[in-house]
PDB file of N, CA and C in Angstrom:
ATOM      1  N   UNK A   1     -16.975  44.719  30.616  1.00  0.00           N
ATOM      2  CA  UNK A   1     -18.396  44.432  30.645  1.00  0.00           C
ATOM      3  C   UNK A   1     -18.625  43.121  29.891  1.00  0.00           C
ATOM      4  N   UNK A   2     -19.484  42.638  30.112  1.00  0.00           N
ATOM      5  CA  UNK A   2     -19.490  40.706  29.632  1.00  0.00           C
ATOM      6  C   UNK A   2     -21.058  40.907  29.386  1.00  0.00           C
ATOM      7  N   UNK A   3     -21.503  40.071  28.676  1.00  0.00           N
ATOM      8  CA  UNK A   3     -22.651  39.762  27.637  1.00  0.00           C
ATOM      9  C   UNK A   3     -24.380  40.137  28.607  1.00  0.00           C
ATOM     10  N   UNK A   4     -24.112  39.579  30.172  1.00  0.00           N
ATOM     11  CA  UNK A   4     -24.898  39.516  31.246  1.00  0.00           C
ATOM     12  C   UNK A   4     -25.122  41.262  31.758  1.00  0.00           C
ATOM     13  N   UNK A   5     -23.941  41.852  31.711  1.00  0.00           N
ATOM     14  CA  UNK A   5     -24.489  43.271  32.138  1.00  0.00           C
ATOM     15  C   UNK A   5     -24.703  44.397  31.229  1.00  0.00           C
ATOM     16  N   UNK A   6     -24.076  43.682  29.694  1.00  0.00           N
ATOM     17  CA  UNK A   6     -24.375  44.348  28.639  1.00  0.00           C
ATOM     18  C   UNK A   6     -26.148  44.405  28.610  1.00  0.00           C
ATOM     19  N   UNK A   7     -26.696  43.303  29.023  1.00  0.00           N
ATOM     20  CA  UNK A   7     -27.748  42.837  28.788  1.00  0.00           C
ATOM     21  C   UNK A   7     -28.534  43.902  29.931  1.00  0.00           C
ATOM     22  N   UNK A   8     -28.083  44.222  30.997  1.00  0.00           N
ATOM     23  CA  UNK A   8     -28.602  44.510  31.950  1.00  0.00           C
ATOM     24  C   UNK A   8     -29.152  46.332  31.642  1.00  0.00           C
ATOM     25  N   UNK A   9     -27.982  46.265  31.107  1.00  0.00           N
ATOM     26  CA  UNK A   9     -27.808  48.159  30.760  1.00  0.00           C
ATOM     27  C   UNK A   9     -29.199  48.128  29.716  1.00  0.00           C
ATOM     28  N   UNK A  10     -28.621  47.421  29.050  1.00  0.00           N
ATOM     29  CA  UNK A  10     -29.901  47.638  27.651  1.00  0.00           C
ATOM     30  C   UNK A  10     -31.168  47.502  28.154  1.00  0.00           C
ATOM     31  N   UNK A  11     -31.074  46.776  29.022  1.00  0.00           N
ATOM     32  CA  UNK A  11     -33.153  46.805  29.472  1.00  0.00           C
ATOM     33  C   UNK A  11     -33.287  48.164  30.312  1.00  0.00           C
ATOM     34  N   UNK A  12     -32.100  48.111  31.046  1.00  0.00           N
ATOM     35  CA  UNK A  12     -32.889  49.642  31.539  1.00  0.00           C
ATOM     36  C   UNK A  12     -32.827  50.604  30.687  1.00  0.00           C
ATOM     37  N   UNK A  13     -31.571  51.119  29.630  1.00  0.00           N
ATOM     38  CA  UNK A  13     -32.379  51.855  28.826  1.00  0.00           C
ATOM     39  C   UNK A  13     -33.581  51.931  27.807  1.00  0.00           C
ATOM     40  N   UNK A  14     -33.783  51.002  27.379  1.00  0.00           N
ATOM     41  CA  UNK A  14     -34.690  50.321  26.384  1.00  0.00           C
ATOM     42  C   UNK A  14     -36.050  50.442  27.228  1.00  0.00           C
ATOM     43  N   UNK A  15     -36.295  50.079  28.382  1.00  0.00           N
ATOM     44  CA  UNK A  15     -36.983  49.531  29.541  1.00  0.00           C
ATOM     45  C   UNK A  15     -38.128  48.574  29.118  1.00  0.00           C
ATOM     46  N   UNK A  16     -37.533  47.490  28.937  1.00  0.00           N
ATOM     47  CA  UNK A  16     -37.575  46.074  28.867  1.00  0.00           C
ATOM     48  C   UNK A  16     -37.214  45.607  29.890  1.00  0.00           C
ATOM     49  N   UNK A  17     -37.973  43.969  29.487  1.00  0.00           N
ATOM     50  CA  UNK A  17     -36.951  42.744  30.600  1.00  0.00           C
ATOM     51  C   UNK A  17     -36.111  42.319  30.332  1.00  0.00           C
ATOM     52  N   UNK A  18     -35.265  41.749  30.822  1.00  0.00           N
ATOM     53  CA  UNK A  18     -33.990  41.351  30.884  1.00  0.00           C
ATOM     54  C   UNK A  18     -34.224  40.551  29.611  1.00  0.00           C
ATOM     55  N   UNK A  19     -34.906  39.369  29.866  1.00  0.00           N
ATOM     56  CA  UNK A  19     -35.019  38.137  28.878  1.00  0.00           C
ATOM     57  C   UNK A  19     -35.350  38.950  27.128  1.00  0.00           C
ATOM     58  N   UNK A  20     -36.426  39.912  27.477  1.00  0.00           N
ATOM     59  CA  UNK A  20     -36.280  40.803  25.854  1.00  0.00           C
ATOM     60  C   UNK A  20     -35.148  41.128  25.457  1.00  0.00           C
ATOM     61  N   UNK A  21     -34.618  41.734  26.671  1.00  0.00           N
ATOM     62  CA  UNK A  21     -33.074  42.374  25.751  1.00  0.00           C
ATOM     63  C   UNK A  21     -32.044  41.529  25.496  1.00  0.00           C
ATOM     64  N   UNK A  22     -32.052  40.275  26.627  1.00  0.00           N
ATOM     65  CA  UNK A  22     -30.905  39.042  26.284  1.00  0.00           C
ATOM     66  C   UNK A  22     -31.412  38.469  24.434  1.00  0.00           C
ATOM     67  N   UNK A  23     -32.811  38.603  24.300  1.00  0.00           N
ATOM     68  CA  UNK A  23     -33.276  37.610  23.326  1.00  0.00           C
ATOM     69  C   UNK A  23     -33.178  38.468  21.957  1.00  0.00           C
ATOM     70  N   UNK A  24     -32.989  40.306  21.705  1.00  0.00           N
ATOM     71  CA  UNK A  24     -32.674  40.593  20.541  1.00  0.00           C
ATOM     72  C   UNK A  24     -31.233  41.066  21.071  1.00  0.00           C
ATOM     73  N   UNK A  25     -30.306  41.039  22.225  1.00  0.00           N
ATOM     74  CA  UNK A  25     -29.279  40.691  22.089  1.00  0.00           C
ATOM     75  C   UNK A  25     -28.703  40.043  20.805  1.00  0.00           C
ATOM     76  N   UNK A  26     -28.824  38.542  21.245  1.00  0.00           N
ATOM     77  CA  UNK A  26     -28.687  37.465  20.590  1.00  0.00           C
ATOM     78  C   UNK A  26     -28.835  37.265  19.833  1.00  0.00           C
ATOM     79  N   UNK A  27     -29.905  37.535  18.982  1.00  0.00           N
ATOM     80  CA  UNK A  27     -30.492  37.551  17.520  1.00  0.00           C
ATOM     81  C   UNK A  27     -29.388  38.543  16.336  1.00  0.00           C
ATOM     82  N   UNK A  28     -29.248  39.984  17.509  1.00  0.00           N
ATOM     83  CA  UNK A  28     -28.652  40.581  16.736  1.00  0.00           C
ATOM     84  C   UNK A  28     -27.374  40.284  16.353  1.00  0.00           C
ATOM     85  N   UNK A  29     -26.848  39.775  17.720  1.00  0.00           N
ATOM     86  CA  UNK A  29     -25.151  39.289  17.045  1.00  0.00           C
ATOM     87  C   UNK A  29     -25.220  38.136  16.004  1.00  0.00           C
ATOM     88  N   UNK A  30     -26.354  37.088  16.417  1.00  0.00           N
ATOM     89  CA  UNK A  30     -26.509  36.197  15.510  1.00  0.00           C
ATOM     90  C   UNK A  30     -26.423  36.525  13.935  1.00  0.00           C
ATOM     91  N   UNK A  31     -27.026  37.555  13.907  1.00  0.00           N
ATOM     92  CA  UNK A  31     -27.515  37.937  12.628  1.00  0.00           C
ATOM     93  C   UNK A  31     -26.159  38.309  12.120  1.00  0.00           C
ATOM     94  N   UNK A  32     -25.252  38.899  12.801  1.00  0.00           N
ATOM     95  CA  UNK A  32     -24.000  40.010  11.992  1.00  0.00           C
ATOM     96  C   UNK A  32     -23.136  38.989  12.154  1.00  0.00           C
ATOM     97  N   UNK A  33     -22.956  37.590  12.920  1.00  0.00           N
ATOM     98  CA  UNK A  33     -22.085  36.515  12.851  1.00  0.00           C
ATOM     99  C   UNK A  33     -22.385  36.163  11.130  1.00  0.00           C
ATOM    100  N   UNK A  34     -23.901  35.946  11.120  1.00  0.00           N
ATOM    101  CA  UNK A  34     -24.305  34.787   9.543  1.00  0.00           C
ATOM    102  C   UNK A  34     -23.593  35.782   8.571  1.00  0.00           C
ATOM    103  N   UNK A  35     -24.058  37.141   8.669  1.00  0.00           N
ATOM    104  CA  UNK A  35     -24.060  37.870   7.388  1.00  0.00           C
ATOM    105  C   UNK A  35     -22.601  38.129   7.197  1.00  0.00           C
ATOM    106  N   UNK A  36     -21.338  38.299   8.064  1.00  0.00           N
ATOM    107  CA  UNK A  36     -20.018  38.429   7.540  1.00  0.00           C
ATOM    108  C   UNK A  36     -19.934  37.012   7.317  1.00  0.00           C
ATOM    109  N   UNK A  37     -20.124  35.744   8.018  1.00  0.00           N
ATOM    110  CA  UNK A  37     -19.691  34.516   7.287  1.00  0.00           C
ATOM    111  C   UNK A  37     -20.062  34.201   5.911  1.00  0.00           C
ATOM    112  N   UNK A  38     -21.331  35.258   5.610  1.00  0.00           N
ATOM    113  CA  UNK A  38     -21.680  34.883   4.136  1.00  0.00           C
ATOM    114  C   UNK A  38     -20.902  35.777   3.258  1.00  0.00           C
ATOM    115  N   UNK A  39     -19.802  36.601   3.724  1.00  0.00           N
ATOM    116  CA  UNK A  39     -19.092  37.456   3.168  1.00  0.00           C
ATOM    117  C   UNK A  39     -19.928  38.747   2.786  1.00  0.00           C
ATOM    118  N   UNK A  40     -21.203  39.125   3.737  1.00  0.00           N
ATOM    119  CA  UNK A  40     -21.373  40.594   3.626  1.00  0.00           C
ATOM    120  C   UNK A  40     -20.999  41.195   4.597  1.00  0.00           C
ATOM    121  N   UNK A  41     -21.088  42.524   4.261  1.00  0.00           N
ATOM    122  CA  UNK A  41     -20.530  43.371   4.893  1.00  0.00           C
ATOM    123  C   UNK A  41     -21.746  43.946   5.834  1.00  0.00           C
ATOM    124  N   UNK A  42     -21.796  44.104   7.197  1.00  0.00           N
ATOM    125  CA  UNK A  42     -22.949  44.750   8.103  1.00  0.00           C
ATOM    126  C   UNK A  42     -22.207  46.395   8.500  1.00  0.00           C
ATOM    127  N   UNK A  43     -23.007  47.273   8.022  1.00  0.00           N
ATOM    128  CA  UNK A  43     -22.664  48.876   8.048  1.00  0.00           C
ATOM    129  C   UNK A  43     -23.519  49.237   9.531  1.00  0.00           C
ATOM    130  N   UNK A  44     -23.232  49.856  10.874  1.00  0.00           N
ATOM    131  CA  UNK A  44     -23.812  50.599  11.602  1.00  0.00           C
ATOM    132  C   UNK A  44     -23.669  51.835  11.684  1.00  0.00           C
ATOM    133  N   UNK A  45     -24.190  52.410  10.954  1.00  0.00           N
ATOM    134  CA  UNK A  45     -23.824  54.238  10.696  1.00  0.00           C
ATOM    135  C   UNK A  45     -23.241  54.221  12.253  1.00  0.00           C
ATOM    136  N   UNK A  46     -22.480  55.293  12.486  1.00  0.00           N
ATOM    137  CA  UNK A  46     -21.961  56.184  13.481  1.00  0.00           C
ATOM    138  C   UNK A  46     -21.049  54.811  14.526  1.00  0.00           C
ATOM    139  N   UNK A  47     -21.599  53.727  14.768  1.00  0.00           N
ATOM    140  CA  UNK A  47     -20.597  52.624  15.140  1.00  0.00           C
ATOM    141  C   UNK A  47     -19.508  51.989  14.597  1.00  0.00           C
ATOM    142  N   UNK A  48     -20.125  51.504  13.527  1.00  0.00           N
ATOM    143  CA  UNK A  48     -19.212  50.713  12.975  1.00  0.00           C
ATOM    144  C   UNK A  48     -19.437  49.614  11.682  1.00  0.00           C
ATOM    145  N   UNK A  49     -18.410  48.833  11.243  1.00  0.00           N
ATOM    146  CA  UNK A  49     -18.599  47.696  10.146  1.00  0.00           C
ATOM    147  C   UNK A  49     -18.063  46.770  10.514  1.00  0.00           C
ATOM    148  N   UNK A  50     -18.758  45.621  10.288  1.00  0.00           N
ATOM    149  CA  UNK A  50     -18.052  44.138  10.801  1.00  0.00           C
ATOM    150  C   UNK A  50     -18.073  43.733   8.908  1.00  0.00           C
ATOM    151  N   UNK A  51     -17.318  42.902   8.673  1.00  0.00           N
ATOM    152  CA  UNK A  51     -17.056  42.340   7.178  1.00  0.00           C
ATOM    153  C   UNK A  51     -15.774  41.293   7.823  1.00  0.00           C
ATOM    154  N   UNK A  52     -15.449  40.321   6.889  1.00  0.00           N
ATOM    155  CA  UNK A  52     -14.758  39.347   6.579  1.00  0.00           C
ATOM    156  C   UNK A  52     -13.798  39.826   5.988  1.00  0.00           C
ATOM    157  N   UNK A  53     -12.581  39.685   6.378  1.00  0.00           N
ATOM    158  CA  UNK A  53     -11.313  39.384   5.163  1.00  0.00           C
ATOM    159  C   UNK A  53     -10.160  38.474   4.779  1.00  0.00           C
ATOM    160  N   UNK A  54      -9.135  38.591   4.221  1.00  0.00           N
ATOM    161  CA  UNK A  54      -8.633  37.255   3.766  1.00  0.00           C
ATOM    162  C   UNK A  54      -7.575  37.790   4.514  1.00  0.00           C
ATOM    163  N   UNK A  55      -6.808  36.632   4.628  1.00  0.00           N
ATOM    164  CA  UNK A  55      -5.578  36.891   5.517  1.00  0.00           C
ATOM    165  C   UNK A  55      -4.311  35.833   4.685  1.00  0.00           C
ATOM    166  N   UNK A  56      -3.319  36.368   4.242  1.00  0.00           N
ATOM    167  CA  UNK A  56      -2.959  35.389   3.174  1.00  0.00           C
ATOM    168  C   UNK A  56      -1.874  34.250   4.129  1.00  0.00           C
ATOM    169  N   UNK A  57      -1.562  33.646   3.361  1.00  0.00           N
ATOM    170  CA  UNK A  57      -0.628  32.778   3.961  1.00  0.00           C
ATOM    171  C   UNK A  57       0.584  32.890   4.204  1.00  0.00           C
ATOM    172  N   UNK A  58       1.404  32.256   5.748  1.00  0.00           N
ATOM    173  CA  UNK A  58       2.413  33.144   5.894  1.00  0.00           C
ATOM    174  C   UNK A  58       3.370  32.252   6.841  1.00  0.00           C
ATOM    175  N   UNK A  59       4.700  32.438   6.316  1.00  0.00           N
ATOM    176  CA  UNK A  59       5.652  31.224   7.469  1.00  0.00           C
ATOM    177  C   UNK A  59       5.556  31.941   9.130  1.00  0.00           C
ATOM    178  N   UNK A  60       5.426  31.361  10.037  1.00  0.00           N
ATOM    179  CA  UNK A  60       5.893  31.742  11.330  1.00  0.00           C
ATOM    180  C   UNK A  60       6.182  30.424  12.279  1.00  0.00           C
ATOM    181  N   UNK A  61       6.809  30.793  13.080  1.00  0.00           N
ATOM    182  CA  UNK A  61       7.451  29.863  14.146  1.00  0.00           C
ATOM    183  C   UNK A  61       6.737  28.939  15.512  1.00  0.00           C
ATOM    184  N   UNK A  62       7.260  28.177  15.749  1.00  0.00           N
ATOM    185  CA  UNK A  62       6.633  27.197  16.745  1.00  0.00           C
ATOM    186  C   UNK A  62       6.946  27.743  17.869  1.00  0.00           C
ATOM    187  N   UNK A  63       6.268  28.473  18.564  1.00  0.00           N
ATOM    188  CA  UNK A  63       7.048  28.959  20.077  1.00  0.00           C
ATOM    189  C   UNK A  63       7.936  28.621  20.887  1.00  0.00           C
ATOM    190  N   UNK A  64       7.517  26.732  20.817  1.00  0.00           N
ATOM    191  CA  UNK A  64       8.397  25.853  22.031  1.00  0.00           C
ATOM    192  C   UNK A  64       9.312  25.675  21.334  1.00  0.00           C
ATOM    193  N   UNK A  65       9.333  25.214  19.951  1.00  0.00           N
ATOM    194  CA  UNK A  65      10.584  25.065  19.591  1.00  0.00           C
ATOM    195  C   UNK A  65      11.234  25.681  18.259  1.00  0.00           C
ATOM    196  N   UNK A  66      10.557  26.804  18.181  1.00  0.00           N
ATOM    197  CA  UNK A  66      11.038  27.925  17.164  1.00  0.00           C
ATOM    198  C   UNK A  66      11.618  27.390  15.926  1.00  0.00           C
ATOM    199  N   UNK A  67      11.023  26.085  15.423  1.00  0.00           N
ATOM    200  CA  UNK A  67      10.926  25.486  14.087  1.00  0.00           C
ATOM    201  C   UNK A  67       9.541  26.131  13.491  1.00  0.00           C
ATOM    202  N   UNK A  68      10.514  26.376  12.358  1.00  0.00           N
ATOM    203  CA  UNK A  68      10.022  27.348  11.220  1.00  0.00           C
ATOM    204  C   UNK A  68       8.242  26.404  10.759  1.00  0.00           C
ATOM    205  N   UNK A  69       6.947  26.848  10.194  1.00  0.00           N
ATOM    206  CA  UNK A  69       6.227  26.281   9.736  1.00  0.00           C
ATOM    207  C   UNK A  69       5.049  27.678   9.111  1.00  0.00           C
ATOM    208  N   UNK A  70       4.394  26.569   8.265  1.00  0.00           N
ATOM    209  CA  UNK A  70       3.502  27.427   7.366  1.00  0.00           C
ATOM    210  C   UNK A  70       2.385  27.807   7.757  1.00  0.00           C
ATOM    211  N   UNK A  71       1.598  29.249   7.720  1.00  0.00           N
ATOM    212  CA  UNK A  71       0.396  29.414   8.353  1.00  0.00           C
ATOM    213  C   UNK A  71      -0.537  29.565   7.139  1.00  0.00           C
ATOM    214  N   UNK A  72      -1.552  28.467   7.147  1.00  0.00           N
ATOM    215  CA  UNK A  72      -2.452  28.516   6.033  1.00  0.00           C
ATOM    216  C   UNK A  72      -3.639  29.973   5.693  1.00  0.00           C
ATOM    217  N   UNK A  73      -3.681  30.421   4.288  1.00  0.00           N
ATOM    218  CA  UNK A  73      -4.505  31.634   4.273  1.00  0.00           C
ATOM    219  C   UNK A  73      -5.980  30.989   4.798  1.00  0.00           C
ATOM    220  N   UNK A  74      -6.250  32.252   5.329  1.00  0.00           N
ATOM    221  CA  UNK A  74      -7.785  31.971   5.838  1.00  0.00           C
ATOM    222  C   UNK A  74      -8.547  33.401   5.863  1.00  0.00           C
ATOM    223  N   UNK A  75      -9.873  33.143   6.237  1.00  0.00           N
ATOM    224  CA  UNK A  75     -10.681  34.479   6.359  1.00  0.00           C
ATOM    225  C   UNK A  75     -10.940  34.910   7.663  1.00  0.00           C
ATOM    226  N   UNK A  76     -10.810  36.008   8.165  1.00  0.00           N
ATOM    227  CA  UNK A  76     -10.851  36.760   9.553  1.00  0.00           C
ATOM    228  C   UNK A  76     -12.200  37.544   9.824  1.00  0.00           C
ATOM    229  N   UNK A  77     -12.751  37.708  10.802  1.00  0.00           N
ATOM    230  CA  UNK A  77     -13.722  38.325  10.455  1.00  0.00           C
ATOM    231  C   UNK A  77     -12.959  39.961  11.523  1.00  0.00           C
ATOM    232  N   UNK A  78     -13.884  41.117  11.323  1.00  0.00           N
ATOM    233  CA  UNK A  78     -12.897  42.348  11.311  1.00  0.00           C
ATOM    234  C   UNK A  78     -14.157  43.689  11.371  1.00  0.00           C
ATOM    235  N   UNK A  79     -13.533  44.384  12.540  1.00  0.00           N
ATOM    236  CA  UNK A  79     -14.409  45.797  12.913  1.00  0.00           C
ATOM    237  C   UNK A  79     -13.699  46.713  12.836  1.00  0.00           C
ATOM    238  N   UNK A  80     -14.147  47.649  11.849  1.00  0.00           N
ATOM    239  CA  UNK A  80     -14.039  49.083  12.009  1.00  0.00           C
ATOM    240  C   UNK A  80     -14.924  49.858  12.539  1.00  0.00           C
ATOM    241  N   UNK A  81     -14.371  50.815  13.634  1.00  0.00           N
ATOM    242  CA  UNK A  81     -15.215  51.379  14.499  1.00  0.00           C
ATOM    243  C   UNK A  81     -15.624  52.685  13.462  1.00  0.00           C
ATOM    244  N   UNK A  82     -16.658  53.533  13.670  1.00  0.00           N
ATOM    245  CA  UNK A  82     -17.121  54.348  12.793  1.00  0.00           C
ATOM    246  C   UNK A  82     -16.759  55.679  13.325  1.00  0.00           C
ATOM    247  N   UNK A  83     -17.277  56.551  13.449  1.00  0.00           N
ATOM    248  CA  UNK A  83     -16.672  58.051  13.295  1.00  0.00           C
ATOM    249  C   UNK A  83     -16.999  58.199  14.457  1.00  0.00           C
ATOM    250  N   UNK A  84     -18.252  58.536  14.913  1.00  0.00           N
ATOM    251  CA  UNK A  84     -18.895  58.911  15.941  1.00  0.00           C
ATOM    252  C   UNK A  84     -18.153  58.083  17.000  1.00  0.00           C
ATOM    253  N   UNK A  85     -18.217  56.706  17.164  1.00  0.00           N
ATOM    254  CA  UNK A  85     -17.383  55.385  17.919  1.00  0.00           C
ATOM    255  C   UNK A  85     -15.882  56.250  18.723  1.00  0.00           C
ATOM    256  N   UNK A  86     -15.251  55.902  17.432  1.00  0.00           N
ATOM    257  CA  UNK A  86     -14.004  57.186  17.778  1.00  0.00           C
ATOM    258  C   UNK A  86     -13.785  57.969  18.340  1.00  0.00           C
ATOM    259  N   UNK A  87     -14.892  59.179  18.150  1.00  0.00           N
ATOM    260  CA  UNK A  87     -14.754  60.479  18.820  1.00  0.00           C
ATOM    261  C   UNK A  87     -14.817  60.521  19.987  1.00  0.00           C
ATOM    262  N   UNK A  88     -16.082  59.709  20.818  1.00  0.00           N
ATOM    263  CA  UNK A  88     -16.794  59.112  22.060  1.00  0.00           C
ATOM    264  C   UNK A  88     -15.291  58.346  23.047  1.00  0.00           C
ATOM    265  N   UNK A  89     -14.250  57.728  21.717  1.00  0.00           N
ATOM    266  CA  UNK A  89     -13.500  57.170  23.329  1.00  0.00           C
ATOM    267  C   UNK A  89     -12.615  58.029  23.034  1.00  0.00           C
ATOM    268  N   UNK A  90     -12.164  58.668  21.699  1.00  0.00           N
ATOM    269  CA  UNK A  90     -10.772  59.795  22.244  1.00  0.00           C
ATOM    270  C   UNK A  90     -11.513  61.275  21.463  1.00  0.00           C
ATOM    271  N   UNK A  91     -11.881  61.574  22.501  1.00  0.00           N
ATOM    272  CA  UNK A  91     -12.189  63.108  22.083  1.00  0.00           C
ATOM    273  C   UNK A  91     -11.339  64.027  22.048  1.00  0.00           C
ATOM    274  N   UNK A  92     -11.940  65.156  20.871  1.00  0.00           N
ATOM    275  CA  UNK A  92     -10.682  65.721  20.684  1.00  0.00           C
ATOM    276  C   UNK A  92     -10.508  67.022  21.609  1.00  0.00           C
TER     277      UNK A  92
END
């Protein structure tokens, strides 16, 4: 599913227009992009948590020519799906 029929589903359940639901779409991811780049953490009970983490630094290889090189630490951003999330795709 891609951003356009995500969009599509949500107005009919919501029952909105398209352009409403594309426009707090957007806002909303917007919003959970800023707030892990500012290093908070966004909690969706029963979905999930998006947060930032560090990823340290680490040697790995050049594919083409499998000379050795350094991978600089950086920050990742990172979802844990929540309980409910879980249950919904592997039930028990």
């Amino acid at each position: 599913m891609n951003k356009g029929e995500l969009v599509d589903k949500v107005a009919d359940k919501a029952d909105v227009t398209k352009k409403q639901a594309d426009a707090v779409l957007t806002a909303a991811l917007e919003t959970i992009m800023e707030a892990v780049s500012s290093d908070d953490k966004v909690t969706l009970v029963g979905f999930g948590s998006f947060e930032s983490r560090d990823r340290k630094a680490r040697e790995g290889r050049n594919p083409k020519t499998g000379e050795k090189m350094n991978i600089p630490a950086t920050k990742v951003p990172a979802f844990s799906a929540g309980k409910l999330f879980k249950e919904k795709v592997a039930p028990k």
